[in-house]
N, C-alpha and C. Protein backbone atom coordinates (compact mmCIF):
# COMPACT_ATOMS: atom_id res chain seq x y z
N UNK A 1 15.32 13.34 -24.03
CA UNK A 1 14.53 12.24 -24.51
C UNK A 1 15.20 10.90 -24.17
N UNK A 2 16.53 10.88 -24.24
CA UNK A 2 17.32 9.52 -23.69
C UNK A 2 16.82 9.45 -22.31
N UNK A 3 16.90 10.12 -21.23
CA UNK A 3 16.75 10.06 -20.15
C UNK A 3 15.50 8.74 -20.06
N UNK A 4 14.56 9.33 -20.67
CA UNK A 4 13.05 8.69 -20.46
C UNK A 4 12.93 7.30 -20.82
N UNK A 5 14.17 6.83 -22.07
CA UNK A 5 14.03 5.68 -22.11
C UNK A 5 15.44 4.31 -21.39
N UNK A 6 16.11 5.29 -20.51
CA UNK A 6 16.96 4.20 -19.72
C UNK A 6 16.07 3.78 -18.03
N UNK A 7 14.97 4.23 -18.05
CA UNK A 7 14.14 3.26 -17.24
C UNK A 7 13.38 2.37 -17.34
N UNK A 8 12.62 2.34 -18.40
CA UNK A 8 12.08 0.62 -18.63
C UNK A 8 13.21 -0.27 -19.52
N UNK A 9 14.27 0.52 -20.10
CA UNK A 9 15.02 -0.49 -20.35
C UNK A 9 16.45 -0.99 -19.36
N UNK A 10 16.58 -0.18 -18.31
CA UNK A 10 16.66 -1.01 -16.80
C UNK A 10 15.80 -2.06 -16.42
N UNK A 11 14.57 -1.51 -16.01
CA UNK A 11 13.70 -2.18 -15.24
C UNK A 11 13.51 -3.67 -16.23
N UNK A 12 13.55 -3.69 -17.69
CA UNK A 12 13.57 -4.71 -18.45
C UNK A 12 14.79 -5.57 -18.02
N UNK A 13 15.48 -5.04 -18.27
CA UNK A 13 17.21 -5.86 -17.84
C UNK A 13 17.08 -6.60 -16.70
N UNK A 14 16.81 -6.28 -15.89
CA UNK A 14 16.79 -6.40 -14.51
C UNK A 14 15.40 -7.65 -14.42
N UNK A 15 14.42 -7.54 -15.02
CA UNK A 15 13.67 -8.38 -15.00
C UNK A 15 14.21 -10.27 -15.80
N UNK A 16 14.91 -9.57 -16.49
CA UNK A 16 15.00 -10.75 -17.89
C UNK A 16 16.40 -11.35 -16.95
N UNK A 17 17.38 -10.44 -15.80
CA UNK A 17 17.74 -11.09 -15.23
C UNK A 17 17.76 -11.87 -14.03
N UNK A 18 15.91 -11.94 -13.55
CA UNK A 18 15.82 -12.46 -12.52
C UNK A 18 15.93 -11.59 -11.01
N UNK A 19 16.16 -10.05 -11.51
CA UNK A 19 16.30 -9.46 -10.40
C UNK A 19 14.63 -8.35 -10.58
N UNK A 20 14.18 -7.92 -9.43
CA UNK A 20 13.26 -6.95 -9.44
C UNK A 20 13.33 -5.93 -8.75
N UNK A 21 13.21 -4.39 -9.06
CA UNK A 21 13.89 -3.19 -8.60
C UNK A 21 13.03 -3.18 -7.28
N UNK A 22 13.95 -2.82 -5.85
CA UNK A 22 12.39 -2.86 -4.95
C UNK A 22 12.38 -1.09 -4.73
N UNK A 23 11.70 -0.58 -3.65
CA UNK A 23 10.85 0.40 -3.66
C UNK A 23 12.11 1.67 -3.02
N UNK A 24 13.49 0.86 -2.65
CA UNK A 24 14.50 1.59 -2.41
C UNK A 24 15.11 1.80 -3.63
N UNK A 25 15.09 1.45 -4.85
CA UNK A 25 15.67 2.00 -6.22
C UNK A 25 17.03 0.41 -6.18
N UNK A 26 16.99 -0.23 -4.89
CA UNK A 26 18.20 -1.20 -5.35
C UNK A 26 17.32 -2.45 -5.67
N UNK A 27 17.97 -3.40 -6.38
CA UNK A 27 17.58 -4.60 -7.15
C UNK A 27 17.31 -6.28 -6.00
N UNK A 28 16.32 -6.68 -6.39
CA UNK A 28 16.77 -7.82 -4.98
C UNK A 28 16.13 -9.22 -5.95
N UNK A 29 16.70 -10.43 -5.30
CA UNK A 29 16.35 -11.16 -6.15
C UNK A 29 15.43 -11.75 -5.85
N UNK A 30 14.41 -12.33 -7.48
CA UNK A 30 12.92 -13.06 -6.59
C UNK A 30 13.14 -14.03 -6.05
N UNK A 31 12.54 -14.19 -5.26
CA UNK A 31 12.19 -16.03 -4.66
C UNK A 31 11.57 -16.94 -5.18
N UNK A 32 12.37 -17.94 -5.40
CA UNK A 32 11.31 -19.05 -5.90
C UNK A 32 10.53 -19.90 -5.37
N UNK A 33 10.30 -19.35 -3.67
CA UNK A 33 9.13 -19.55 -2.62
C UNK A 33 8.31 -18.72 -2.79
N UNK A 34 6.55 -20.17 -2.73
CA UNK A 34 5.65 -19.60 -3.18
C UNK A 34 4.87 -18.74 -1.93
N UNK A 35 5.76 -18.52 -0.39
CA UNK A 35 5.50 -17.76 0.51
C UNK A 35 5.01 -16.40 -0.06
N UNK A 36 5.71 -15.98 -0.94
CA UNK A 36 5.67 -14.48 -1.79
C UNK A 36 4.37 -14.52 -2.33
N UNK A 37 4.25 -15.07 -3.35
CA UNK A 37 2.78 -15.12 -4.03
C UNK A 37 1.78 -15.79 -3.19
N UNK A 38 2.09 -16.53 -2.46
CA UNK A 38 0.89 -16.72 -1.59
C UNK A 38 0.17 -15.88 -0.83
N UNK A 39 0.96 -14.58 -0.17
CA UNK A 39 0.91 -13.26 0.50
C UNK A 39 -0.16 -12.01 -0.46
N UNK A 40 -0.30 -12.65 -1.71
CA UNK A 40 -0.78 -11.40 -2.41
C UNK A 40 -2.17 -11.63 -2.20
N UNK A 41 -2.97 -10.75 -2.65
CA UNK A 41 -4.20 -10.45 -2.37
C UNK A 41 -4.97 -11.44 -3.33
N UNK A 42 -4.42 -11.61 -4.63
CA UNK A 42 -4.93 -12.08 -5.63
C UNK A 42 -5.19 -13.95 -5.53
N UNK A 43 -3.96 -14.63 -4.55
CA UNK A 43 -3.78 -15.53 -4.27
C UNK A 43 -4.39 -16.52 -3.29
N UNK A 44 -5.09 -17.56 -3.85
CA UNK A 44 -5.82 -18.36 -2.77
C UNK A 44 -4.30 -19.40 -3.10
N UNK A 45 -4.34 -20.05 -2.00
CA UNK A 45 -2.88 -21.06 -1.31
C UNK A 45 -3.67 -22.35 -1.42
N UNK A 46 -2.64 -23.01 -2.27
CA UNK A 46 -3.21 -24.70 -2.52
C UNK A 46 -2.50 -25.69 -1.97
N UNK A 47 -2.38 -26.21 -1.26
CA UNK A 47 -1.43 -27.57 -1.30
C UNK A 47 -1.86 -28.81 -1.89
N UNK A 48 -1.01 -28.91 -2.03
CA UNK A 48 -0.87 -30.86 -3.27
C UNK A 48 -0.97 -31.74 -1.91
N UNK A 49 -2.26 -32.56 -2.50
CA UNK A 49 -2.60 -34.06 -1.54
C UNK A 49 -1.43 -35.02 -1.43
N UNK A 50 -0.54 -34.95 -2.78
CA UNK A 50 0.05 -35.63 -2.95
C UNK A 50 0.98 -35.29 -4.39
N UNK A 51 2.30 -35.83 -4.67
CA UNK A 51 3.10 -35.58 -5.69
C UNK A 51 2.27 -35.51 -7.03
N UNK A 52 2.05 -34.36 -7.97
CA UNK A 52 1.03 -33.87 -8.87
C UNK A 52 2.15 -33.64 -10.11
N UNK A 53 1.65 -33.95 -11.18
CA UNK A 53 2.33 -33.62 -12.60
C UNK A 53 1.52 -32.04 -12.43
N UNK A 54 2.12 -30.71 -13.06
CA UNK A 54 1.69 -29.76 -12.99
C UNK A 54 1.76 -29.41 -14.74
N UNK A 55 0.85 -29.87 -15.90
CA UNK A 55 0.70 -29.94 -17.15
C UNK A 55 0.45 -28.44 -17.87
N UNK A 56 0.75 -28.38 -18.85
CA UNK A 56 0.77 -27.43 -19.96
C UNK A 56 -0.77 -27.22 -20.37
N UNK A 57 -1.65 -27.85 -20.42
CA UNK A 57 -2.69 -28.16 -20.34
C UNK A 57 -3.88 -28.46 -19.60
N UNK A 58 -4.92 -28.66 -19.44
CA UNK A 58 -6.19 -29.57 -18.84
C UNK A 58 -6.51 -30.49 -19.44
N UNK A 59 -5.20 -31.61 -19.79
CA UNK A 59 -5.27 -32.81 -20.13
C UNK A 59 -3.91 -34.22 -19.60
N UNK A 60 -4.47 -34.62 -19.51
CA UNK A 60 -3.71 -36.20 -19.17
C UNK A 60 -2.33 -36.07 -20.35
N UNK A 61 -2.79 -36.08 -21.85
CA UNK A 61 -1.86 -35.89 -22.78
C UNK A 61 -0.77 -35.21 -23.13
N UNK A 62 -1.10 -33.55 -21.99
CA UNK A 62 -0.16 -32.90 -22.48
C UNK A 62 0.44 -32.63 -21.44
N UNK A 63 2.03 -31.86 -22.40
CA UNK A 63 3.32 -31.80 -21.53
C UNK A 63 3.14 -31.92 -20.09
N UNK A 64 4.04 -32.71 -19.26
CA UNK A 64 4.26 -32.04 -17.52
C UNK A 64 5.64 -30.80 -17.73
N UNK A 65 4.98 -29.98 -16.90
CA UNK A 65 6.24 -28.75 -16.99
C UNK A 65 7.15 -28.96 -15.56
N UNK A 66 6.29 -29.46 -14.72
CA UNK A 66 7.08 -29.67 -13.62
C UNK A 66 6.42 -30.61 -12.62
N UNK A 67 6.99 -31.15 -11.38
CA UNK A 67 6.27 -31.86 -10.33
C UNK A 67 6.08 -31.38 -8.85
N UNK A 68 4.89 -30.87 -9.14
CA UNK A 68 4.50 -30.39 -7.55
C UNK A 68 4.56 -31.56 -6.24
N UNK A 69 5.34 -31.00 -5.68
CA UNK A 69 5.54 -31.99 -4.49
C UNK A 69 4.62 -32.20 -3.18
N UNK A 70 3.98 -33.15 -2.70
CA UNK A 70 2.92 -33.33 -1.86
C UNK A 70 3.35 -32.48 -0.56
N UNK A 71 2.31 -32.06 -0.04
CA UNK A 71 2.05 -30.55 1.20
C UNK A 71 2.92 -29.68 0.47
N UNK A 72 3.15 -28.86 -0.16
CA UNK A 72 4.21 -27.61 -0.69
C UNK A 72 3.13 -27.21 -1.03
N UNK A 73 2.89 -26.05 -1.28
CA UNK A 73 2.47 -24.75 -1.63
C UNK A 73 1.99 -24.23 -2.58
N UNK A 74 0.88 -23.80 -3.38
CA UNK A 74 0.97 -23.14 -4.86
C UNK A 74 -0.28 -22.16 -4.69
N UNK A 75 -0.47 -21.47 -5.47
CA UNK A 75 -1.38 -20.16 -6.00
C UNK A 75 -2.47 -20.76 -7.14
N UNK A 76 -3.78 -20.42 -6.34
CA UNK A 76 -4.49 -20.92 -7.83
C UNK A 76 -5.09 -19.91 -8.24
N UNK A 77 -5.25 -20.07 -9.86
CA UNK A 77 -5.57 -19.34 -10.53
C UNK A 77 -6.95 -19.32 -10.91
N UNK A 78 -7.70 -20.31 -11.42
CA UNK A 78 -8.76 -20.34 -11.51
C UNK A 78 -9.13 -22.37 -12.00
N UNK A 79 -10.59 -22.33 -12.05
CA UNK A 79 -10.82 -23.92 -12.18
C UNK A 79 -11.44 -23.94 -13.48
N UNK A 80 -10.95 -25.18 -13.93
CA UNK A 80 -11.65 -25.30 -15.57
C UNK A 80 -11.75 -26.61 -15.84
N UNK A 81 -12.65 -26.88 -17.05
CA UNK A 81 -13.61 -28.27 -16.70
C UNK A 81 -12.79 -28.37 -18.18
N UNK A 82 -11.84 -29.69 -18.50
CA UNK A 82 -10.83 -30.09 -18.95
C UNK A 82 -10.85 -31.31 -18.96
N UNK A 83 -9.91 -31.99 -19.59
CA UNK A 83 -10.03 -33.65 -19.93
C UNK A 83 -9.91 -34.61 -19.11
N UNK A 84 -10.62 -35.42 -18.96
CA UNK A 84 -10.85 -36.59 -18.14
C UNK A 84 -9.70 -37.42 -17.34
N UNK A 85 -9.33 -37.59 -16.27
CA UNK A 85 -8.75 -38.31 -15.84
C UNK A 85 -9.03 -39.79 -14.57
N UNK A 86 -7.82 -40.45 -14.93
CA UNK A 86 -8.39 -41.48 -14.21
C UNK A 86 -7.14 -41.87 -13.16
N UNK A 87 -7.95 -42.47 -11.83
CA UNK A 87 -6.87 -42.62 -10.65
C UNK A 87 -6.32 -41.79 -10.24
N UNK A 88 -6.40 -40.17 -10.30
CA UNK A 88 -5.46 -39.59 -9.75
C UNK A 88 -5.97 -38.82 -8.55
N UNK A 89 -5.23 -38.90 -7.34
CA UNK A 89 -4.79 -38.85 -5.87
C UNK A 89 -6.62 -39.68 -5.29
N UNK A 90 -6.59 -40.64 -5.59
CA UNK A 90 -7.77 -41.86 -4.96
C UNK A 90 -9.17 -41.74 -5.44
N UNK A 91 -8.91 -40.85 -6.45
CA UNK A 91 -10.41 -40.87 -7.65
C UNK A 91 -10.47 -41.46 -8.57
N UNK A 92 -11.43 -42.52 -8.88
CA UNK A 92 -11.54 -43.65 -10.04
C UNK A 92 -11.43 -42.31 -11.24
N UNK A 93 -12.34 -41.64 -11.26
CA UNK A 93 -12.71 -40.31 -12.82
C UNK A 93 -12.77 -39.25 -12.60
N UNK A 94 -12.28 -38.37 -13.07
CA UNK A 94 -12.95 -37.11 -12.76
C UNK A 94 -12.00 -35.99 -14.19
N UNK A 95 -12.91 -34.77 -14.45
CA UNK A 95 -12.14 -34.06 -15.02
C UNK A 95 -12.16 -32.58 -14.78
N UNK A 96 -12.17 -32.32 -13.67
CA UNK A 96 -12.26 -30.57 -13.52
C UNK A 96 -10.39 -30.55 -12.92
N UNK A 97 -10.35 -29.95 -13.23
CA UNK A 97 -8.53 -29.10 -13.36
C UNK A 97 -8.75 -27.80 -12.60
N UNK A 98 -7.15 -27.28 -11.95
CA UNK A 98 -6.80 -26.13 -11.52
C UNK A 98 -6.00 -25.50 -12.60
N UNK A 99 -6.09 -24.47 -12.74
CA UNK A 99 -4.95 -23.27 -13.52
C UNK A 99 -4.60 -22.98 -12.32
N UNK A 100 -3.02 -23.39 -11.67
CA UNK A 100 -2.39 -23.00 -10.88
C UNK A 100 -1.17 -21.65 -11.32
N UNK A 101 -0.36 -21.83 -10.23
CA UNK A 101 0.97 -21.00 -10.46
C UNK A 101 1.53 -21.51 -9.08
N UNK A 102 2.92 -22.92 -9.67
CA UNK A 102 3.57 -23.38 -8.61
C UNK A 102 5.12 -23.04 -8.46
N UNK A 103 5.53 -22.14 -8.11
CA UNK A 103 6.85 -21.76 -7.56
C UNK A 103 7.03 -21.35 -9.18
N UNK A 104 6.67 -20.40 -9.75
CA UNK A 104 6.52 -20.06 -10.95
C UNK A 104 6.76 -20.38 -12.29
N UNK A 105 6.35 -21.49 -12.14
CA UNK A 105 5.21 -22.49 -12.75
C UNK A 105 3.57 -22.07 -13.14
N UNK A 106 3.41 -21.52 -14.33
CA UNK A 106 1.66 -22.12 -14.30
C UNK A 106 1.32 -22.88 -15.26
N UNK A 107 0.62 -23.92 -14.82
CA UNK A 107 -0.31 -25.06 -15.72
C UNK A 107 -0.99 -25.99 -15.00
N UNK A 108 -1.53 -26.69 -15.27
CA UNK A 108 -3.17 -27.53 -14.56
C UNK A 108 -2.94 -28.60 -14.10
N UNK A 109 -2.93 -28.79 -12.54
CA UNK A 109 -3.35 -30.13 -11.92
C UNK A 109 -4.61 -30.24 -11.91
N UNK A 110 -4.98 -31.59 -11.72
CA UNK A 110 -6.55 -32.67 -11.14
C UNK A 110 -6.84 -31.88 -9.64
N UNK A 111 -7.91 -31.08 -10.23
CA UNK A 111 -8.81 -30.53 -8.71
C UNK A 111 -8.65 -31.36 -7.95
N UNK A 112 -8.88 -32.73 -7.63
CA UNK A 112 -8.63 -33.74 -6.50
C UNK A 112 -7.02 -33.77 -6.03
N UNK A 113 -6.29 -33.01 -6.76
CA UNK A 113 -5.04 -33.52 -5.93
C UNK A 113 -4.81 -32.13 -5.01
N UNK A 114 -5.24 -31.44 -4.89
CA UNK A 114 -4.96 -30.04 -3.84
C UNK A 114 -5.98 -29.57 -3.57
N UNK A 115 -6.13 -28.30 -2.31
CA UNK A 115 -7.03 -28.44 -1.66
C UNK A 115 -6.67 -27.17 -0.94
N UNK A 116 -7.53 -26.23 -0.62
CA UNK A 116 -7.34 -24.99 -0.06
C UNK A 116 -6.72 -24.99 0.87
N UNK A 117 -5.31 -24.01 1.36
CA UNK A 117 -4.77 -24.06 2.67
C UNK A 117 -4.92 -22.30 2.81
C-alpha cells in the first residue's frame, strides 16, 4: 500500500518544485517561454501591440500581476466583456478583455492591445 502512494507524492514534490517528470521517468525543468504553451493544441498565440498591464481582473481597478512586453508572446484563454477602459493601445473606449496566460501568468488584458499571431 506504501508503494502506491510515493508516486503522486513525487510527482507533487517535483511539481511544487518547479520541476516536471518527463516521459523518460527523469525530471526536467519548465520553461518560462511561452514557445511551450504556445505549441499546445489548446493554445491560440497572442502578441501584445504594445507594453500591457496583465490584471487580476477585467478591470482598470484591479491588481497588475505582471507586464506583458510589446511583440512577446502569450496564450489566450478566452474573451470576456469586462470593465471599461480608456486610451489603451490607441482606443479612446472600449471594454472587452482577454483571459490570457503570459509566461505563466493568467489575468486580463484590453482586447485592443494583442492580436492573433
Amino acid at each position: 500500500m506504501k508503494k502506491l502512494l510515493i508516486a503522486p507524492v513525487a510527482v507533487a514534490t517535483l511539481a511544487l518544485a518547479g520541476l516536471v517528470p518527463s516521459a523518460s521517468g527523469t525530471a526536467t525543468v519548465q520553461s518560462d517561454d511561452m514557445t511551450t504553451v504556445a505549441a499546445t493544441a489548446k493554445c491560440k498565440s497572442l502578441t501584445a501591440l504594445s507594453n500591457v498591464n496583465v490584471r487580476k481582473s477585467a478591470s482598470t481597478k484591479s491588481a497588475i500581476l505582471r507586464l506583458w512586453y510589446k511583440g512577446t508572446k502569450g496564450c489566450d484563454i478566452k474573451g470576456v466583456d469586462g470593465g471599461s477602459y480608456k486610451d489603451a493601445c490607441g482606443i479612446k473606449s472600449y471594454h472587452y478583455w482577454r483571459k490570457v496566460n503570459y509566461r505563466g501568468t493568467v489575468g486580463y488584458v484590453p482586447n485592443v492591445c494583442v492580436k492573433y499571431s
